[in-house]
C-alpha atoms as a PDB file:
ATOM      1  CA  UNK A   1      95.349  -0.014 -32.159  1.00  0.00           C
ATOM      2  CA  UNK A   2      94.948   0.477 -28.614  1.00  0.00           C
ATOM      3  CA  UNK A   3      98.291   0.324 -26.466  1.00  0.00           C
ATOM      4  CA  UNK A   4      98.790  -2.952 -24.098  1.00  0.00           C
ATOM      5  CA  UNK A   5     100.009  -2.489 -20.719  1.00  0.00           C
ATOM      6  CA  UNK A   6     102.949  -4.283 -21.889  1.00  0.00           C
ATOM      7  CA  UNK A   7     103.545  -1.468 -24.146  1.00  0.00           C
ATOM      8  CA  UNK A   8     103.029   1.142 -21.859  1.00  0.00           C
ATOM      9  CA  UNK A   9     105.591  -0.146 -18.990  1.00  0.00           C
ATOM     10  CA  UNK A  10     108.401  -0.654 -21.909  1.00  0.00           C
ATOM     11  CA  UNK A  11     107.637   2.739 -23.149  1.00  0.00           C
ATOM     12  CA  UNK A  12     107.940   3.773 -19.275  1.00  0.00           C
ATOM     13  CA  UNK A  13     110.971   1.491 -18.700  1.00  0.00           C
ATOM     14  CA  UNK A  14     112.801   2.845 -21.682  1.00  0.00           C
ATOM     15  CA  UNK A  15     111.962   6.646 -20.688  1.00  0.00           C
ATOM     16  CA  UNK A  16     113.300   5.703 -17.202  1.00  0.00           C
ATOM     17  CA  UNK A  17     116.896   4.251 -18.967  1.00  0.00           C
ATOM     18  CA  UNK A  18     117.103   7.050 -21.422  1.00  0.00           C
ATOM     19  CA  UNK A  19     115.276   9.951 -20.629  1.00  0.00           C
ATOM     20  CA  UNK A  20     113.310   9.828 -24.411  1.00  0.00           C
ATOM     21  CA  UNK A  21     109.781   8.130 -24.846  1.00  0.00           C
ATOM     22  CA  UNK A  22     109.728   7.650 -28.499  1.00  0.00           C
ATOM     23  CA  UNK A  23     109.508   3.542 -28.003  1.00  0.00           C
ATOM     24  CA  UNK A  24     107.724   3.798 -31.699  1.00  0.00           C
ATOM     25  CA  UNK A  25     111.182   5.159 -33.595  1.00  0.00           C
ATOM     26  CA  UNK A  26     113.096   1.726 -32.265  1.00  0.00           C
ATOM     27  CA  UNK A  27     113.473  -1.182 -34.319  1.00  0.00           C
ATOM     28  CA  UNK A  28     111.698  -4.175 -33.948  1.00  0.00           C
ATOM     29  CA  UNK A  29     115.219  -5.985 -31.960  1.00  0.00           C
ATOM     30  CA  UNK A  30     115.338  -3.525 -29.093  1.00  0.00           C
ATOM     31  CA  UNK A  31     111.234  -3.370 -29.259  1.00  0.00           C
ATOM     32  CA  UNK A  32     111.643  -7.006 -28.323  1.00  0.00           C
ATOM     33  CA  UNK A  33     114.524  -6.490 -26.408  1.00  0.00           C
ATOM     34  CA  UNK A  34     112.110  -4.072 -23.921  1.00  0.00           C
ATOM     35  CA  UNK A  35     108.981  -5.810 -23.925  1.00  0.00           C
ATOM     36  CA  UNK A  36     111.355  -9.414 -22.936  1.00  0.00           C
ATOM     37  CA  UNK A  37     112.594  -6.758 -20.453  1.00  0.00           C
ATOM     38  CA  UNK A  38     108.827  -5.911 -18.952  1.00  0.00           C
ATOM     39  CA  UNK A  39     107.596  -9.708 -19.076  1.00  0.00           C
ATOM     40  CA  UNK A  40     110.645 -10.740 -16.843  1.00  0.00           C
ATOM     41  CA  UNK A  41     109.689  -7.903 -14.477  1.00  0.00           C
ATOM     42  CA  UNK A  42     106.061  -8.714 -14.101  1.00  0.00           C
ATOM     43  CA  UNK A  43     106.833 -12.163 -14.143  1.00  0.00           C
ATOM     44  CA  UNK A  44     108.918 -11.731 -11.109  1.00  0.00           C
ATOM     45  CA  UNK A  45     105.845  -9.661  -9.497  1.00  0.00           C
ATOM     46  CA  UNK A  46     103.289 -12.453 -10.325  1.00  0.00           C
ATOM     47  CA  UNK A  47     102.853 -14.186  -6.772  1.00  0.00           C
ATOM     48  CA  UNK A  48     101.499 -10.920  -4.885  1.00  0.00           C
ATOM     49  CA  UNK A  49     103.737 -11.277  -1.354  1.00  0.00           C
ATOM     50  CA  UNK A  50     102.340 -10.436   2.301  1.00  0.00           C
ATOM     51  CA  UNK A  51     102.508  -6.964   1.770  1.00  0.00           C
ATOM     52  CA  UNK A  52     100.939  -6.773  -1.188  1.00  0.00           C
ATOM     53  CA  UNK A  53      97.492  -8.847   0.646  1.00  0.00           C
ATOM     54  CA  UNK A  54      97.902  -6.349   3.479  1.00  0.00           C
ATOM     55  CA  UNK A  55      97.317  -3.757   0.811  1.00  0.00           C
ATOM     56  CA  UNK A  56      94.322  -5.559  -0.512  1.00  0.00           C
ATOM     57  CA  UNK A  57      92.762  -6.369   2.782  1.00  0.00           C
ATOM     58  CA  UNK A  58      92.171  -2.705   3.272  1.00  0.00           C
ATOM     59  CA  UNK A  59      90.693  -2.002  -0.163  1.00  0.00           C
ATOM     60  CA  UNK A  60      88.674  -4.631  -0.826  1.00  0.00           C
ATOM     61  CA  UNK A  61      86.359  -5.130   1.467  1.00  0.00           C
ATOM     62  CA  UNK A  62      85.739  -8.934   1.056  1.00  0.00           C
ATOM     63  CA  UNK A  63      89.486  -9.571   2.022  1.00  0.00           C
ATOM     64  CA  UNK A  64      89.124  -7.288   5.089  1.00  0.00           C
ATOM     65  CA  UNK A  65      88.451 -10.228   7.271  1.00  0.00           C
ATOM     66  CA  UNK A  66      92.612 -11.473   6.362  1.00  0.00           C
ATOM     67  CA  UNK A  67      90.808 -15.221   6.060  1.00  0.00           C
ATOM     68  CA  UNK A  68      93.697 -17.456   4.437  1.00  0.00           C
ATOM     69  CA  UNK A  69      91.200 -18.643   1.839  1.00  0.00           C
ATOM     70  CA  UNK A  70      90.531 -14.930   1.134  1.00  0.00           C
ATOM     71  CA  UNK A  71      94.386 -14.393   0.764  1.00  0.00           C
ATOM     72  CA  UNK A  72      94.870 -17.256  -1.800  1.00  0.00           C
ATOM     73  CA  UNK A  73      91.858 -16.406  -3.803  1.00  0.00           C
ATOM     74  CA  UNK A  74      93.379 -12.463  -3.953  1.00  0.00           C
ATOM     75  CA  UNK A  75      96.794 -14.235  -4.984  1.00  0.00           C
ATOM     76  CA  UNK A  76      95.045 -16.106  -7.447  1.00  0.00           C
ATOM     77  CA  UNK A  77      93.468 -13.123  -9.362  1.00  0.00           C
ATOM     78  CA  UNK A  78      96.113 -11.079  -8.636  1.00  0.00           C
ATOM     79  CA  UNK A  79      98.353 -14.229 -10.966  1.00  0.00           C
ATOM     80  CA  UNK A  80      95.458 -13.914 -13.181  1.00  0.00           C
ATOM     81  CA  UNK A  81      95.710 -10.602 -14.095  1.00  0.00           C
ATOM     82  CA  UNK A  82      99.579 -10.644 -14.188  1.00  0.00           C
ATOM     83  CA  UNK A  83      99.077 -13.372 -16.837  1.00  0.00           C
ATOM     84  CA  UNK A  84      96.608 -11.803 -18.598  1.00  0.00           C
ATOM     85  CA  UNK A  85      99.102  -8.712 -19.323  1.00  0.00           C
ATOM     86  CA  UNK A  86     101.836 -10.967 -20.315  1.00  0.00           C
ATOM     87  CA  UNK A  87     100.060 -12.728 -22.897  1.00  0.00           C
ATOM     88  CA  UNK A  88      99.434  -9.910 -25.064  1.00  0.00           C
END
């Protein structure tokens, strides 16, 4: 089975609280516990803020112009894709 995002960033988050990446030895609770742990973090991150558009304007070129309707329609996919990693 391939890995989700979600299960890379807990595997990330728990090597980053304990200094071991072996997210596969944990029981099922504290599996939960770090994945609950990721989903309230990218949940936070979900509405992409003015610095994030800046950063967008200069990569993609069809936001380069910094039109409003350009900036809602990045925020939109940006939500998009946020919510696309949280429901697996």
């Amino acid at each position: 089975m391939t890995e989700t995002p979600l299960h890379r960033a807990a595997r990330a988050l728990m090597k980053s609280q304990s200094g071991v990446d072996d997210f596969d030895a944990l029981d099922d609770e504290m599996q939960k516990g770090l994945l609950d742990d990721v989903r309230a973090v990218l949940s936070a991150m979900r509405e992409p803020n003015e610095v994030m558009i800046e950063a967008a304007w200069y990569n993609l070129p069809s936001l380069y112009d910094q039109d409003v309707k350009n900036s809602k329609a990045f925020a939109e996919q940006f939500a998009a894709v946020i919510d696309a990693a949280l429901s697996e």
